[in-house]
N, C-alpha and C. Protein backbone atom coordinates (compact mmCIF):
# COMPACT_ATOMS: atom_id res chain seq x y z
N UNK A 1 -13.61 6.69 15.32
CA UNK A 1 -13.00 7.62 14.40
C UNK A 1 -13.76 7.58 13.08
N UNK A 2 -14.34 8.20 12.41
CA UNK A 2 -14.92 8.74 11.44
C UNK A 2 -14.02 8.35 10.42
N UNK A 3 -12.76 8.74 10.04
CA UNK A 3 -12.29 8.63 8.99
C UNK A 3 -12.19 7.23 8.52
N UNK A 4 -11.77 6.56 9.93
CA UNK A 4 -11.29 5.14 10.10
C UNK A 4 -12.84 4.36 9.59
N UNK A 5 -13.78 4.79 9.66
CA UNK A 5 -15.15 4.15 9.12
C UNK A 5 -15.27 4.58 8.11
N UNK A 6 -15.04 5.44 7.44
CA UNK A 6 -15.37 5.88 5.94
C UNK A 6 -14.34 5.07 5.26
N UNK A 7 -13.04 4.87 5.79
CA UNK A 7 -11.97 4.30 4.87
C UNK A 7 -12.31 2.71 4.91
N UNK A 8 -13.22 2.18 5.51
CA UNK A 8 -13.66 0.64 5.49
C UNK A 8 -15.09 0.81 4.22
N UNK A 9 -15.91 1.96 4.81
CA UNK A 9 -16.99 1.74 3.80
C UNK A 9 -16.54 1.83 2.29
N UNK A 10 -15.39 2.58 2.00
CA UNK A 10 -14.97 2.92 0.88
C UNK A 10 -14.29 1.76 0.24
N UNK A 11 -13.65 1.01 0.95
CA UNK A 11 -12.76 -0.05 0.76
C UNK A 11 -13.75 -1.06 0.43
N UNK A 12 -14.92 -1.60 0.78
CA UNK A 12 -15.63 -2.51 0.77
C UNK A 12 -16.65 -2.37 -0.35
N UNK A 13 -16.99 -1.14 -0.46
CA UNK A 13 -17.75 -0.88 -1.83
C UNK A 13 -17.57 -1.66 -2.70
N UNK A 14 -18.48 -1.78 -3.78
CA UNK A 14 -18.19 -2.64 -4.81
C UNK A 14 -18.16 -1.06 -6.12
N UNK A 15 -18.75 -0.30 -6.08
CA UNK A 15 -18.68 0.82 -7.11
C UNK A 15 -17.61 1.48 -6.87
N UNK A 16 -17.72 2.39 -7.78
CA UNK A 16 -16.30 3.08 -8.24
C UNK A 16 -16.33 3.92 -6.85
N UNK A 17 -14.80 4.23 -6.35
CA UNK A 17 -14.69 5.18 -5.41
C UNK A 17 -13.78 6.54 -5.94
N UNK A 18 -14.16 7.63 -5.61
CA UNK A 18 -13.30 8.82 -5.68
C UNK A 18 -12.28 9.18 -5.21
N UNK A 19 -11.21 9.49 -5.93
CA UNK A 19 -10.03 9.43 -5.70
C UNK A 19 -10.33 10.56 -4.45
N UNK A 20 -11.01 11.87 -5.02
CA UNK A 20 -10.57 13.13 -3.66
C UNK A 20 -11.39 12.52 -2.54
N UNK A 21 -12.60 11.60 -2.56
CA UNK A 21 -12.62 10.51 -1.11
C UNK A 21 -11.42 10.51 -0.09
N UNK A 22 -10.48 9.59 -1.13
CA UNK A 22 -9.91 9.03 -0.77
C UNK A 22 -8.34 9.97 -0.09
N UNK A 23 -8.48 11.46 -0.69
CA UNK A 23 -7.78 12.20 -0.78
C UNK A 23 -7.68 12.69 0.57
N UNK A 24 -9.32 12.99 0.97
CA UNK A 24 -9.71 13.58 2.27
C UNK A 24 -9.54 12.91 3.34
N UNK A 25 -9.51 11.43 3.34
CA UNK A 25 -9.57 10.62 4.42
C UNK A 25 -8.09 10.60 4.79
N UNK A 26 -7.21 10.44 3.90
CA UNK A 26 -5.62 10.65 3.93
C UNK A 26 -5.35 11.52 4.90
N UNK A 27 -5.76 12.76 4.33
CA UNK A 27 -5.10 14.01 4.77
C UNK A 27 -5.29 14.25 6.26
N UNK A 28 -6.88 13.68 7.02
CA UNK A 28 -7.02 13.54 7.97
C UNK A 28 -6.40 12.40 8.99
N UNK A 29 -5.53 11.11 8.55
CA UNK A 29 -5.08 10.31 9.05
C UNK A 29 -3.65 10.58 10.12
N UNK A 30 -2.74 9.76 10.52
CA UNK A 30 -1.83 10.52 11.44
C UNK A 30 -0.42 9.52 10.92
N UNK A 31 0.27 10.12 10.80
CA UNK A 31 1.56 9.12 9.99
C UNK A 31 2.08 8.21 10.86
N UNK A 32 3.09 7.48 9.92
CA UNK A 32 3.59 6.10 11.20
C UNK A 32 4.87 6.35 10.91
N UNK A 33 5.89 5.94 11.95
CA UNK A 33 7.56 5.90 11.94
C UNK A 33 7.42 4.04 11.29
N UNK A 34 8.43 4.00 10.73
CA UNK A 34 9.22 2.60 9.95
C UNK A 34 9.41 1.71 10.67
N UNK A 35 9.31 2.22 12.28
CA UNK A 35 8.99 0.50 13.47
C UNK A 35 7.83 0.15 13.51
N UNK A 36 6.81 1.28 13.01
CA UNK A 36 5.63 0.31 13.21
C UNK A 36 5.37 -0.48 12.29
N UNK A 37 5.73 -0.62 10.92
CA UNK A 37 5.37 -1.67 9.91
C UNK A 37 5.87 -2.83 9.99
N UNK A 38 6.58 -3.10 11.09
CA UNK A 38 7.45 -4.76 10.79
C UNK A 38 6.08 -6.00 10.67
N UNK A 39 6.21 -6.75 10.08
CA UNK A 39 5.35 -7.82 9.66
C UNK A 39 4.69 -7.74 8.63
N UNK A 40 4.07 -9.16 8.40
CA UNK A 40 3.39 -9.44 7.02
C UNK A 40 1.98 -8.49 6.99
N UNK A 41 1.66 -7.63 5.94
CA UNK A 41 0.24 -6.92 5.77
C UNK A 41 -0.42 -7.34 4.39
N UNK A 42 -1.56 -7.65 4.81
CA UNK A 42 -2.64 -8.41 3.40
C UNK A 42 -3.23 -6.92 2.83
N UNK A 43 -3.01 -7.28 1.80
CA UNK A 43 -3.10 -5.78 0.84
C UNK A 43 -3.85 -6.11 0.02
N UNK A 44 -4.70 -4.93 -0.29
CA UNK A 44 -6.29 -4.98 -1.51
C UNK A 44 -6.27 -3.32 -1.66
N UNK A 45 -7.01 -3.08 -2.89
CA UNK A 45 -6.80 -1.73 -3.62
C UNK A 45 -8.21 -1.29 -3.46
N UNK A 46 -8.44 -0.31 -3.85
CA UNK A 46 -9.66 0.81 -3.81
C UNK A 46 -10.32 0.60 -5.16
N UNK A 47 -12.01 0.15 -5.46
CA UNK A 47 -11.97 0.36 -6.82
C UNK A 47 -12.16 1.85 -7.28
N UNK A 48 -11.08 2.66 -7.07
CA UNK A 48 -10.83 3.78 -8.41
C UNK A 48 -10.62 3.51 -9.73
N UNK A 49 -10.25 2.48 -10.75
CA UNK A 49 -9.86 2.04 -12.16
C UNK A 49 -9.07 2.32 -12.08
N UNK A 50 -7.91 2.80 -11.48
CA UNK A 50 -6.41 2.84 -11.65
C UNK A 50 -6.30 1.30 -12.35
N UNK A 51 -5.27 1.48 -13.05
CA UNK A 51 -4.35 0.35 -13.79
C UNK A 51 -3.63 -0.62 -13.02
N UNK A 52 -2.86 -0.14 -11.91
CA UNK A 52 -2.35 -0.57 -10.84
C UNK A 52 -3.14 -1.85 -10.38
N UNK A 53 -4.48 -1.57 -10.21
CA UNK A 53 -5.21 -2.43 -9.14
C UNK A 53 -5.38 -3.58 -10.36
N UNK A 54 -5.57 -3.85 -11.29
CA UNK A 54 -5.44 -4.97 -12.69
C UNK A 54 -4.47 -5.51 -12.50
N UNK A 55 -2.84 -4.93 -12.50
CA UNK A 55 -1.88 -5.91 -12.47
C UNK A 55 -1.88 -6.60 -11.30
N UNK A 56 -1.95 -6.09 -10.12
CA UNK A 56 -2.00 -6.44 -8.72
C UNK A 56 -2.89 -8.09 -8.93
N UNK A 57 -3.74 -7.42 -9.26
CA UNK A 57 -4.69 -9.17 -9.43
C UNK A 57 -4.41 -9.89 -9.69
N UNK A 58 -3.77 -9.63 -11.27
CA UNK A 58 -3.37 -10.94 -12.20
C UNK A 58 -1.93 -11.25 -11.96
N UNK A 59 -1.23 -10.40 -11.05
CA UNK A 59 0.08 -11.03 -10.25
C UNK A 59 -0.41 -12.09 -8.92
N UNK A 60 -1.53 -11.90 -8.34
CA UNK A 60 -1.60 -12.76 -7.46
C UNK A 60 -1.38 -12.14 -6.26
N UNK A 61 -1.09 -11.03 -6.58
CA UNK A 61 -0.63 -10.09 -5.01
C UNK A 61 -1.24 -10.47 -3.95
N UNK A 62 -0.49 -10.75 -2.89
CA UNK A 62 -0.80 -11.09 -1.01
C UNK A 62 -0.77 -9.80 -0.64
N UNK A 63 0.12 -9.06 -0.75
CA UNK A 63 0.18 -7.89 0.33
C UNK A 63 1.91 -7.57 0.27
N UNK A 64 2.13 -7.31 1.47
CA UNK A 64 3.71 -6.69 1.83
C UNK A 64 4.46 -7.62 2.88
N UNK A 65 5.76 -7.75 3.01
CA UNK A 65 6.31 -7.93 4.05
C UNK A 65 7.95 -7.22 4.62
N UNK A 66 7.34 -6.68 5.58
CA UNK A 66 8.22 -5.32 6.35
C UNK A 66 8.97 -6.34 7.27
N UNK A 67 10.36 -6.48 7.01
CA UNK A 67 11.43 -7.43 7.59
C UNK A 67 12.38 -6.36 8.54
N UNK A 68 13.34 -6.10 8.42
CA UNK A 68 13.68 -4.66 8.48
C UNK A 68 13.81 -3.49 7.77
N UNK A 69 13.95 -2.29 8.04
CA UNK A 69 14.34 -1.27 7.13
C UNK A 69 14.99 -1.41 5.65
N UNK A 70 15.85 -2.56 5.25
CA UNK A 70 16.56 -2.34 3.98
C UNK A 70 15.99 -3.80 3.75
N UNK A 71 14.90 -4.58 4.57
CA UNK A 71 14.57 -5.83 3.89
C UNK A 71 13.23 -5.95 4.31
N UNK A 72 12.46 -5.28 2.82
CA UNK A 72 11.20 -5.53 2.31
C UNK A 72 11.15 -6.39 0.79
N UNK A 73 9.77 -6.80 1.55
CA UNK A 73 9.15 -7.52 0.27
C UNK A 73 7.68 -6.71 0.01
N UNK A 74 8.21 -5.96 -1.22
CA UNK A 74 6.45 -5.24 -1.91
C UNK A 74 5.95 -6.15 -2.55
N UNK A 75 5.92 -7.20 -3.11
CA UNK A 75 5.35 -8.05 -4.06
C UNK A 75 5.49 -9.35 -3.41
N UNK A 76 4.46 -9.47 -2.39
CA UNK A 76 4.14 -10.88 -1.77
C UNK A 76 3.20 -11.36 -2.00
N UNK A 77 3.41 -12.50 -2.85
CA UNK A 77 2.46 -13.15 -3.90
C UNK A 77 2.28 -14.11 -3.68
N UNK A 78 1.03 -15.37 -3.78
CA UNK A 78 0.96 -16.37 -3.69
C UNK A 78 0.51 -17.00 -4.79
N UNK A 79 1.54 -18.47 -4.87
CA UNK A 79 1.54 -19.09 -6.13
C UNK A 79 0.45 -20.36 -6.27
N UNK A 80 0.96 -20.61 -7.25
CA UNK A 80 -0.56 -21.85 -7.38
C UNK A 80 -0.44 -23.18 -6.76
N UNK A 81 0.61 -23.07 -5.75
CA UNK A 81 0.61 -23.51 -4.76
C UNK A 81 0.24 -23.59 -3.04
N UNK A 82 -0.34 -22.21 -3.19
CA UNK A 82 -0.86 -21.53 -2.03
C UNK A 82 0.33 -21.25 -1.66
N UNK A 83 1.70 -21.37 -1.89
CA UNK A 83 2.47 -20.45 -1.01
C UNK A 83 3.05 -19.15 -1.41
N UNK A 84 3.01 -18.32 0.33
CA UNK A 84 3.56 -16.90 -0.63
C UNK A 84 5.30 -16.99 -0.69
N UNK A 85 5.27 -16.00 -1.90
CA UNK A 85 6.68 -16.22 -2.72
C UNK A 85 6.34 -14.44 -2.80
N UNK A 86 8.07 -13.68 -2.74
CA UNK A 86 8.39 -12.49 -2.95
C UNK A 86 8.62 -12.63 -4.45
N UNK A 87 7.82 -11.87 -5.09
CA UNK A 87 7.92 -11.81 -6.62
C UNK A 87 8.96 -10.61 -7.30
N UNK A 88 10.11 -11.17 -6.87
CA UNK A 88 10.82 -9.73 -7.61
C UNK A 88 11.23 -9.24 -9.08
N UNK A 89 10.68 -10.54 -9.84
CA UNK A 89 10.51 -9.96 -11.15
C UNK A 89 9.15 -8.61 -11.62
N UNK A 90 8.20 -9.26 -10.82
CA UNK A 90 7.00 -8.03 -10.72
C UNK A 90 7.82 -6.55 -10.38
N UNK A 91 8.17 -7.21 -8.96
CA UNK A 91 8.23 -5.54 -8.45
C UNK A 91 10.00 -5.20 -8.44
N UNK A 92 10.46 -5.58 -9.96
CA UNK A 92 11.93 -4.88 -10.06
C UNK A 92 12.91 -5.15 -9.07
N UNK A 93 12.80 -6.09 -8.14
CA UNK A 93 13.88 -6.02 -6.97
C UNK A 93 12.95 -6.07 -5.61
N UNK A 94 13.10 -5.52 -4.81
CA UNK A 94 12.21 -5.50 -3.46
C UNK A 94 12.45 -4.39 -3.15
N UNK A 95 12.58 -3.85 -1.70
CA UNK A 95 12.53 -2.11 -1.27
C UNK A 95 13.24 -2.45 0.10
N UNK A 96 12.78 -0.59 0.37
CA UNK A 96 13.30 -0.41 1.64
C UNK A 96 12.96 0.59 2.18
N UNK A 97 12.79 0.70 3.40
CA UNK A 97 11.94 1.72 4.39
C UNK A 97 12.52 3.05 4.49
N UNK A 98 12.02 4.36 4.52
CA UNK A 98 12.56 5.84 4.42
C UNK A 98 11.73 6.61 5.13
N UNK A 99 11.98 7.26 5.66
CA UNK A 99 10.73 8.52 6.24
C UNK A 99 10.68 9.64 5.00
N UNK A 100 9.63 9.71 4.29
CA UNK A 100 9.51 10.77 3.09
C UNK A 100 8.72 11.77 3.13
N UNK A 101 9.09 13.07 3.24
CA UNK A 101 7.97 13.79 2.97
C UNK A 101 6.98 13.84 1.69
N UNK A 102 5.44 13.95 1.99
CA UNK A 102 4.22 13.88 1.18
C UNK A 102 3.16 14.45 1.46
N UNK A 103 2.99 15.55 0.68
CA UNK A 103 1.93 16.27 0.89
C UNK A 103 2.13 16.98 2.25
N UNK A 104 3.55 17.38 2.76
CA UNK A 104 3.86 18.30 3.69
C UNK A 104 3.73 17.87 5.05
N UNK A 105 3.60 16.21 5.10
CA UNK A 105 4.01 15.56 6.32
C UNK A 105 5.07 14.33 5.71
N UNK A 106 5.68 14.09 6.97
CA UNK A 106 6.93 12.98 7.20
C UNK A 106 6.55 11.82 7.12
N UNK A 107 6.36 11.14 6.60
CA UNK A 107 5.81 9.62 6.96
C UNK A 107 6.29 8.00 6.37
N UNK A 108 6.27 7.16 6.98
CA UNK A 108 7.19 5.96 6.28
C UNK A 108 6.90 5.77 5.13
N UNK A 109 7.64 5.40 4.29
CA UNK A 109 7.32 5.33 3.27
C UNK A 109 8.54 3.84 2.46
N UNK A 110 7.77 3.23 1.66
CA UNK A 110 8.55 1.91 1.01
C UNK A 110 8.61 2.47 -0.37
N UNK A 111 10.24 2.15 -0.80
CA UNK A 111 10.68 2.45 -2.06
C UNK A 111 11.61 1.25 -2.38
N UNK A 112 11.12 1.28 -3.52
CA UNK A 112 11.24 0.06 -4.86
C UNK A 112 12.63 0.24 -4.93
N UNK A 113 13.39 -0.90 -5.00
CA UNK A 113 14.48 -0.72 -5.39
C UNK A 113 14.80 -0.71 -6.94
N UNK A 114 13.77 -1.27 -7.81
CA UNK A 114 14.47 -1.27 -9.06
C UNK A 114 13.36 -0.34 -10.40
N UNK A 115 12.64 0.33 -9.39
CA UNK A 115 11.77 1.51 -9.76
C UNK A 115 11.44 2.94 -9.14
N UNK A 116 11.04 4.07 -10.22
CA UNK A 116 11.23 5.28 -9.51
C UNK A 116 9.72 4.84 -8.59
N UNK A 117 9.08 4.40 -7.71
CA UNK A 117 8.07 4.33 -7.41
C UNK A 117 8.30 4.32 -5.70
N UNK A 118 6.93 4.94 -5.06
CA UNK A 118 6.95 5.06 -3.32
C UNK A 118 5.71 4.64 -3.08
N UNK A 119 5.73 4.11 -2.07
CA UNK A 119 4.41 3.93 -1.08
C UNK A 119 4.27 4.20 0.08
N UNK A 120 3.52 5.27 0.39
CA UNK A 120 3.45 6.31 1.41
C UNK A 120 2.21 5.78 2.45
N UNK A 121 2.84 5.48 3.56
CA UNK A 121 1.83 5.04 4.91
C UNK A 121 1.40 5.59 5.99
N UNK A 122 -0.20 5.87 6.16
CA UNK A 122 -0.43 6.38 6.96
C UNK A 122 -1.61 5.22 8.36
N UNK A 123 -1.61 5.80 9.39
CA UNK A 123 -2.12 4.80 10.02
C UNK A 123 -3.81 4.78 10.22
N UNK A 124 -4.87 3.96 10.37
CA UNK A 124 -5.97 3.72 9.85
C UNK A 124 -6.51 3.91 11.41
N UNK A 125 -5.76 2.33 11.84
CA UNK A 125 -6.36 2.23 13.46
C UNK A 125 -4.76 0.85 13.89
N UNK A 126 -4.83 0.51 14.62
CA UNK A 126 -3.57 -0.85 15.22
C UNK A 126 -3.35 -1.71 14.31
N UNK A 127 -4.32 -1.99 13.38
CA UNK A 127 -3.92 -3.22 12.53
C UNK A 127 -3.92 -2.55 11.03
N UNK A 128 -4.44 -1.34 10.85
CA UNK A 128 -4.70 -0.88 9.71
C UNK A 128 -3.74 0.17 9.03
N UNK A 129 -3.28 0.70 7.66
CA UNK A 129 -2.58 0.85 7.48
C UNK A 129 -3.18 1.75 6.07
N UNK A 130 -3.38 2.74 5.43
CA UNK A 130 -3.65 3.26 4.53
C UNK A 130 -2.59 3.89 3.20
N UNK A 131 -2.46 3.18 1.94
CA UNK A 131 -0.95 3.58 1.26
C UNK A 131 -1.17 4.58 0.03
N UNK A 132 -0.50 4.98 -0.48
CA UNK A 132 -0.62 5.83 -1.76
C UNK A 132 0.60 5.61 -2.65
N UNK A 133 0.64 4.82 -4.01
CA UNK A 133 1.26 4.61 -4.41
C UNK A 133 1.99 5.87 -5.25
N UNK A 134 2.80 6.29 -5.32
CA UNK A 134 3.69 7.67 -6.11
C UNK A 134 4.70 7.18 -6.71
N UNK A 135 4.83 8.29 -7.83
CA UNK A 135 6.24 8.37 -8.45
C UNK A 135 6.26 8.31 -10.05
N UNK A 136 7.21 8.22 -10.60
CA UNK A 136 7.33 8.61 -11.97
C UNK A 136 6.63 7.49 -12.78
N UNK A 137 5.41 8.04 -13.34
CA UNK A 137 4.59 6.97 -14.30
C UNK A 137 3.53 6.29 -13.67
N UNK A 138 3.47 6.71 -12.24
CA UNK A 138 2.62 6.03 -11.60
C UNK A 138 1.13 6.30 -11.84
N UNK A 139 1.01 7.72 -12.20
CA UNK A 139 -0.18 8.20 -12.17
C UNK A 139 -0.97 7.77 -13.20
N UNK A 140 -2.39 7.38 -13.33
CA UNK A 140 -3.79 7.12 -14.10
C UNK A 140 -4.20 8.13 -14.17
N UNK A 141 -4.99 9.05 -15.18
CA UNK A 141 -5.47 9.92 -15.40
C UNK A 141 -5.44 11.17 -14.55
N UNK A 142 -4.16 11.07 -13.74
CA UNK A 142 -3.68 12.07 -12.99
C UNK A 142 -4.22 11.51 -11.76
N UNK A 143 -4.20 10.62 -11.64
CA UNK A 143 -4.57 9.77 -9.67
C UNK A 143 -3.98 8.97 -9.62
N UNK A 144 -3.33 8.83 -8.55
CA UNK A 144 -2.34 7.66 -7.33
C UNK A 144 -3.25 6.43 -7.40
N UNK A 145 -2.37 5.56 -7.26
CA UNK A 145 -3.01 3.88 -6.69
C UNK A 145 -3.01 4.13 -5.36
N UNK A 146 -4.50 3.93 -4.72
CA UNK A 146 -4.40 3.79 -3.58
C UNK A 146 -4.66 2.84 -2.75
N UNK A 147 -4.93 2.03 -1.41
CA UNK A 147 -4.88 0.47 -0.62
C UNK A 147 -4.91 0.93 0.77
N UNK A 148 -4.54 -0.38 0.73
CA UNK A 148 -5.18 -0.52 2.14
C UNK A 148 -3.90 -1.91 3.01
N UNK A 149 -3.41 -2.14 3.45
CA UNK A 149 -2.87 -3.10 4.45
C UNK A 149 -3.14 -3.22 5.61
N UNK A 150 -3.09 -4.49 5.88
CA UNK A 150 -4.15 -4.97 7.63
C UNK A 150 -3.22 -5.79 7.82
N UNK A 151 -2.64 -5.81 9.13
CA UNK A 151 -1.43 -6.43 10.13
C UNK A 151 -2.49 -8.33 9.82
N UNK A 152 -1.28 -9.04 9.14
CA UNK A 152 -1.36 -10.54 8.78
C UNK A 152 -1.10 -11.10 10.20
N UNK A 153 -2.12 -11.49 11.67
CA UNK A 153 -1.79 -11.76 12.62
C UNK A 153 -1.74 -12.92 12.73
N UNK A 154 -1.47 -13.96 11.32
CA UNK A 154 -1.02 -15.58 11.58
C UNK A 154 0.46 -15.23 11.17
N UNK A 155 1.41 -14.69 11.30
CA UNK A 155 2.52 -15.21 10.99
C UNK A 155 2.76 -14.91 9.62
């Protein structure tokens, strides 16, 4: 799949990437229902300069963990202990799984419980997972935070 290789070369880059890149590869991807996310996903950002991808760092961000539908953890962080810890002072509370429409398809989507904010998932390839962060205040110079999550297959 083509897209599925451009969205690795893009991800791996070390230079700046383009948001409408990143726009195009989306639009061509195929959405996922809210059973396929159960488990831990190791999460890393796109370098676009979004703001987003700064805090993410200096929180320590791991990735996600999809428990059931009304029990997520968006802010799975690891401390200076090496262990991961759900940081819900970062991310306002934790979330919970919705099918949302975006950009005129249905697709799972994780919402913050203690922010107007969404993260919209589309699927890459079996382990891969492509997100777009939305919602009120979210936007950098008029562009989404965008990432990436890969199925955590230790547990």
């Amino acid at each position: 799949m083509a897209d599925a290789q451009r969205f690795r070369e893009l991800l791996e880059s070390e230079g700046p990437v383009d948001p409408r890149d990143l726009d195009g590869i989306w639009a061509a991807l195929p959405t996922v229902r809210i059973e396929e996310l159960e488990g831990r996903w190791r999460g890393s950002g796109f370098e676009t300069g979004h703001r987003t991808a700064r805090l993410l760092a200096g929180s320590g961000w791991y990735g996600k963990n999809f428990g059931t539908r009304f029990d997520v953890q968006p802010m799975l962080c690891r401390g200076p202990d090496g262990e991961l810890y759900s940081d819900v002072a970062a991310g306002k509370g934790e979330a919970s799984l919705w099918m949302v429409e975006f950009r005129g398809e249905c697709t799972a989507t994780m919402v913050y419980d203690g922010m107007p904010v969404f993260d919209h998932f589309k699927r890459v390839d079996d382990r891969t997972l492509m997100g777009i962060m939305n919602g009120k205040d979210v936007l950098d110079g008029g562009e989404h935070f965008y990432f990436a999550l890969v199925k955590d297959e230790t547990g």
